[in-house]
N, C-alpha and C. Protein backbone atom coordinates (compact mmCIF):
# COMPACT_ATOMS: atom_id res chain seq x y z
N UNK A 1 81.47 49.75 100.75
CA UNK A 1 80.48 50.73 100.35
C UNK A 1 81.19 51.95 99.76
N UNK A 2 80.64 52.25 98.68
CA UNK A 2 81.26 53.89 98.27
C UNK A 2 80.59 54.84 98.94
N UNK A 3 81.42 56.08 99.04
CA UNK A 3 81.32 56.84 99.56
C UNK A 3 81.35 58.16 98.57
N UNK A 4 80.56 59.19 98.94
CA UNK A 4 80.49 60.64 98.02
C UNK A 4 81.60 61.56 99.31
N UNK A 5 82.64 61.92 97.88
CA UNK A 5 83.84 62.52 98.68
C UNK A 5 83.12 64.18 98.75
N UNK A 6 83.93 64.78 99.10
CA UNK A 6 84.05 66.46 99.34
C UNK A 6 83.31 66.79 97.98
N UNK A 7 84.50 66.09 96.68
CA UNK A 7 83.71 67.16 95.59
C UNK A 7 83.03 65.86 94.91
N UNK A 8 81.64 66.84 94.89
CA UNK A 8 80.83 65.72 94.32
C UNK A 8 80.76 66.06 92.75
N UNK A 9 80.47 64.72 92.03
CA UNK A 9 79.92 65.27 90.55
C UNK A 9 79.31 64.18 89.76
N UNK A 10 78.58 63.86 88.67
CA UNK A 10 77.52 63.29 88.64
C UNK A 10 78.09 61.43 88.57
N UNK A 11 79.20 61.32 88.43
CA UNK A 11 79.27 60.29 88.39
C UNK A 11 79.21 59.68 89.96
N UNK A 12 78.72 59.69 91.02
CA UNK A 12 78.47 59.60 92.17
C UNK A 12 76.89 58.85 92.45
N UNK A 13 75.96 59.17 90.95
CA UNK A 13 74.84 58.77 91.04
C UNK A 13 74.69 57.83 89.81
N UNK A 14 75.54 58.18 88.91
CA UNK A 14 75.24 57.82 87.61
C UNK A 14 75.02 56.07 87.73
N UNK A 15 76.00 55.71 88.08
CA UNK A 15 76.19 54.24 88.84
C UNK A 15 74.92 53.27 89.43
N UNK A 16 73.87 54.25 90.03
CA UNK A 16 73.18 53.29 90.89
C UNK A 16 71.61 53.90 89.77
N UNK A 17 71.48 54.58 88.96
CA UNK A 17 70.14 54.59 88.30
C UNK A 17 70.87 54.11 86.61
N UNK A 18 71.07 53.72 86.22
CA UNK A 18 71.51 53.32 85.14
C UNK A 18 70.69 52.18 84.12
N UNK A 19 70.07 51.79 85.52
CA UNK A 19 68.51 50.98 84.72
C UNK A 19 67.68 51.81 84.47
N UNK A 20 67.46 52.39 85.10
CA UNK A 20 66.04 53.85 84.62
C UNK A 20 66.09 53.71 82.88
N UNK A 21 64.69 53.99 82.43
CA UNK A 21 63.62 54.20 81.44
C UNK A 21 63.47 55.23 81.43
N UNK A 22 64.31 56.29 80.69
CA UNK A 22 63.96 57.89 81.22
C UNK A 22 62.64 58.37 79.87
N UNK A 23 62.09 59.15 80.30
CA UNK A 23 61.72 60.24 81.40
C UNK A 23 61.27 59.05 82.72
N UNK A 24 61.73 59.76 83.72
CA UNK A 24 61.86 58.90 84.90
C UNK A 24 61.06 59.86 85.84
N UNK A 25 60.30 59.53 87.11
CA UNK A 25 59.91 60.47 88.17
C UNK A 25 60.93 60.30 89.13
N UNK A 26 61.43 61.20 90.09
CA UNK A 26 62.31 61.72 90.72
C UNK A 26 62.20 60.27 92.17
N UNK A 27 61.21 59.82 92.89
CA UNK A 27 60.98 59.00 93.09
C UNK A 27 61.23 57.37 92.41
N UNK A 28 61.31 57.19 91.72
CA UNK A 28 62.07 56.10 90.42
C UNK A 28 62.87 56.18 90.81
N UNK A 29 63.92 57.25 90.46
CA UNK A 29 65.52 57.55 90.67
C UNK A 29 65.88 56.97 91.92
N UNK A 30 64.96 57.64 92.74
CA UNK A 30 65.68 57.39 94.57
C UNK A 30 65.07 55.80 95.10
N UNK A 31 64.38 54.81 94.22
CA UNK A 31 63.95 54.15 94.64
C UNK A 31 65.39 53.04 93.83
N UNK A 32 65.49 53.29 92.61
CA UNK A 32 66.91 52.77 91.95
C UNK A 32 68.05 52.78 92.80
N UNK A 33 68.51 54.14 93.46
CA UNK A 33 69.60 54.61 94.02
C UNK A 33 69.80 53.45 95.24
N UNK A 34 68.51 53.29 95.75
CA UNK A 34 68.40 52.71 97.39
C UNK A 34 68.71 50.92 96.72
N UNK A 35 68.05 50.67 95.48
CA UNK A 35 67.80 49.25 95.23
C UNK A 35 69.47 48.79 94.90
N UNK A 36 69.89 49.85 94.37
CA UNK A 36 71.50 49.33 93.43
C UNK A 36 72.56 49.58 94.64
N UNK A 37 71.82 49.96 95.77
CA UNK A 37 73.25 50.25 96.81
C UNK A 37 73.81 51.28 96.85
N UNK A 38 73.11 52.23 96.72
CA UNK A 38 73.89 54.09 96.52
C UNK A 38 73.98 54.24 98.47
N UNK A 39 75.38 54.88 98.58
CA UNK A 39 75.14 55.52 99.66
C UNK A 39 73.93 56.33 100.52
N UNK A 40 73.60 56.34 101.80
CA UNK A 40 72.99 57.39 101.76
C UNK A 40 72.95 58.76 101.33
N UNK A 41 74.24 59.44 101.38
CA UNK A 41 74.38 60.58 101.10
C UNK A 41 73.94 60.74 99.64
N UNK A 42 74.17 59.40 98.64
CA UNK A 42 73.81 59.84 97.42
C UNK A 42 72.29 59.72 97.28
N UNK A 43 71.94 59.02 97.90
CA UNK A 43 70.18 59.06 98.19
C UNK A 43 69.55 60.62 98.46
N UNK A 44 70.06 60.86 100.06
CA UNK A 44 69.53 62.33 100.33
C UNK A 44 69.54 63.35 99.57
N UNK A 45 71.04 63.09 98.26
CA UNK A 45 70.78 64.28 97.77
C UNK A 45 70.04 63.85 96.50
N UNK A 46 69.54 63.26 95.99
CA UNK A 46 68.64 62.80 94.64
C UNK A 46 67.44 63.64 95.40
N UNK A 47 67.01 63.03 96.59
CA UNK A 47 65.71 63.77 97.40
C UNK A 47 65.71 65.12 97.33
N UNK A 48 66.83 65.78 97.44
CA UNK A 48 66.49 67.57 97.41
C UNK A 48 66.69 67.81 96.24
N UNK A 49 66.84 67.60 95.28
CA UNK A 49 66.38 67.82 93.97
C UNK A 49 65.07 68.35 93.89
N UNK A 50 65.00 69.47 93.39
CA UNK A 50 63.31 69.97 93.47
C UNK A 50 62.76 69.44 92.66
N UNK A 51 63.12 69.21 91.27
CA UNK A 51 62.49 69.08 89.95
C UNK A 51 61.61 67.59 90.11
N UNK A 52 61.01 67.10 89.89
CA UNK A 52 60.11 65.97 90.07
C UNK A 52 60.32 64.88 88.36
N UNK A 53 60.43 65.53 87.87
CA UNK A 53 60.47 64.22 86.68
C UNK A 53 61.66 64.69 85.95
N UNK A 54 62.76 63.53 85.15
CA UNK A 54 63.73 63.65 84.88
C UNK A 54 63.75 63.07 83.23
N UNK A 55 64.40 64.31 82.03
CA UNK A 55 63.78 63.48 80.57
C UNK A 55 65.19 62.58 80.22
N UNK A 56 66.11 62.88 80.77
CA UNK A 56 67.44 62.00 80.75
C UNK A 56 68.38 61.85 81.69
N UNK A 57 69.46 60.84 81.39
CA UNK A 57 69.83 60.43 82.53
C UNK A 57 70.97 61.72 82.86
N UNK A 58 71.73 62.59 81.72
CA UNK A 58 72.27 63.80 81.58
C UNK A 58 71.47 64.46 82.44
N UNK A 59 69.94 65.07 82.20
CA UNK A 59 69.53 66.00 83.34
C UNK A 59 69.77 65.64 84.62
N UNK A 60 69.61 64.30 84.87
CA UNK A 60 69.49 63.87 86.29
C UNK A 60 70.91 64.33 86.95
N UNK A 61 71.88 63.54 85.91
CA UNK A 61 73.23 63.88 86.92
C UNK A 61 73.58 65.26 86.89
N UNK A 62 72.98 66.28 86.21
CA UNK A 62 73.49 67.74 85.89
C UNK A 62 72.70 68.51 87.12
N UNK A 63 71.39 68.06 87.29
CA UNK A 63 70.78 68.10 88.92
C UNK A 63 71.47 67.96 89.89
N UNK A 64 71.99 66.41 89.97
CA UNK A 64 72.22 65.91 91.00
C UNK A 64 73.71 66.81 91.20
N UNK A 65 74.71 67.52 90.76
CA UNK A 65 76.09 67.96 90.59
C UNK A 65 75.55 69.45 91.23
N UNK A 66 74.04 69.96 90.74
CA UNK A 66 74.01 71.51 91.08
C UNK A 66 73.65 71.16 92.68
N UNK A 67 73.17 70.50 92.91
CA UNK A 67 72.44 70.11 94.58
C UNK A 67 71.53 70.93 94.87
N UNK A 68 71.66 71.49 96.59
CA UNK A 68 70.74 72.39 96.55
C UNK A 68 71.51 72.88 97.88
N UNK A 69 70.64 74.35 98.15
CA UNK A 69 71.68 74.92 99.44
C UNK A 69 71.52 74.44 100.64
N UNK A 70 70.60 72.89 101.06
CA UNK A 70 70.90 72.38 102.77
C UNK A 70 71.47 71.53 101.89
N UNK A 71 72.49 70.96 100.78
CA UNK A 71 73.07 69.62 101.39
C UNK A 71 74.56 69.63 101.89
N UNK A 72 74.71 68.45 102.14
CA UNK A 72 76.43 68.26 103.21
C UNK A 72 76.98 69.15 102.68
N UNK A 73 76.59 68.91 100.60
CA UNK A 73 77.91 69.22 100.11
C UNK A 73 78.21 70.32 99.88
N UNK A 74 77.20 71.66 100.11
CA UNK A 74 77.20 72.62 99.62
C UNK A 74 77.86 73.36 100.76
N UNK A 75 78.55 74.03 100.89
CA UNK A 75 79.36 74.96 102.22
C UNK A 75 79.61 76.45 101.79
N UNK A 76 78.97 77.19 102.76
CA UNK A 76 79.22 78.50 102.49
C UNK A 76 81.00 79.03 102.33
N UNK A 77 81.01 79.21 100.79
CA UNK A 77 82.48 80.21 100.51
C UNK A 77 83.17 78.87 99.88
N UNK A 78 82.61 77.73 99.78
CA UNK A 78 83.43 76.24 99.43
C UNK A 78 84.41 75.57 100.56
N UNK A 79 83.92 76.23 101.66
CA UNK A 79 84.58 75.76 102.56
C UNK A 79 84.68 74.32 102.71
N UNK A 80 85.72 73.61 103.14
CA UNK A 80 85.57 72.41 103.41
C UNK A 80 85.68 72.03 104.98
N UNK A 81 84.87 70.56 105.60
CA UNK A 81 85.36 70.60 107.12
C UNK A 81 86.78 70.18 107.23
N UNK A 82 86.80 71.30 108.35
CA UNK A 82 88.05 71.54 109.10
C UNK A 82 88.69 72.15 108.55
N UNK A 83 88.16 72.82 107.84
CA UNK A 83 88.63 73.97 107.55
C UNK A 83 88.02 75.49 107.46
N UNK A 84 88.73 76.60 107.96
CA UNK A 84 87.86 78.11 107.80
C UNK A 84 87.44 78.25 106.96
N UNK A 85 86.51 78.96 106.73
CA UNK A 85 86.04 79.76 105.33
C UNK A 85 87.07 80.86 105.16
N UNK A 86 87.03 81.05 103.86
CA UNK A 86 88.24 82.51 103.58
C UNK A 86 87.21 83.75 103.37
């Protein structure tokens, strides 16, 4: 299984929606992600994506790279675990 490391970036999703018919609904995406074998983590974060419909597969991964501020990947100061914040 792949795994989404520390630094994420769109090629992490690009992989598992690549069949998509874009403009796509945000739901599509995460239903692709789950069908092609995406990690969870790459699932959860397609889900906090606020935006609801996607006109290319560029927006999607340019979404999916900004995240949002509850996911794993986002850490206050870029901290990483096990490590302090500076």
């Amino acid at each position: 299984m792949e795994r989404v490391t520390e630094t994420t970036n769109p090629n992490d999703v690009t992989p598992f929606v690549t069949n998509l018919t874009f403009p796509c609904l945000k739901h599509d995406a995460v239903h692709a992600a789950r069908r092609n074998g995406a990690p969870a983590e790459v699932v959860a974060r397609l889900e906090q994506i606020p935006k609801s419909r996607f006109d290319s597969l560029g927006e999607l991964a340019a979404l999916y790279l900004e995240g949002g501020p509850s996911t794993p990947f986002s850490r206050p100061g870029g901290a990483r675990p096990g490590r302090p914040e500076r």
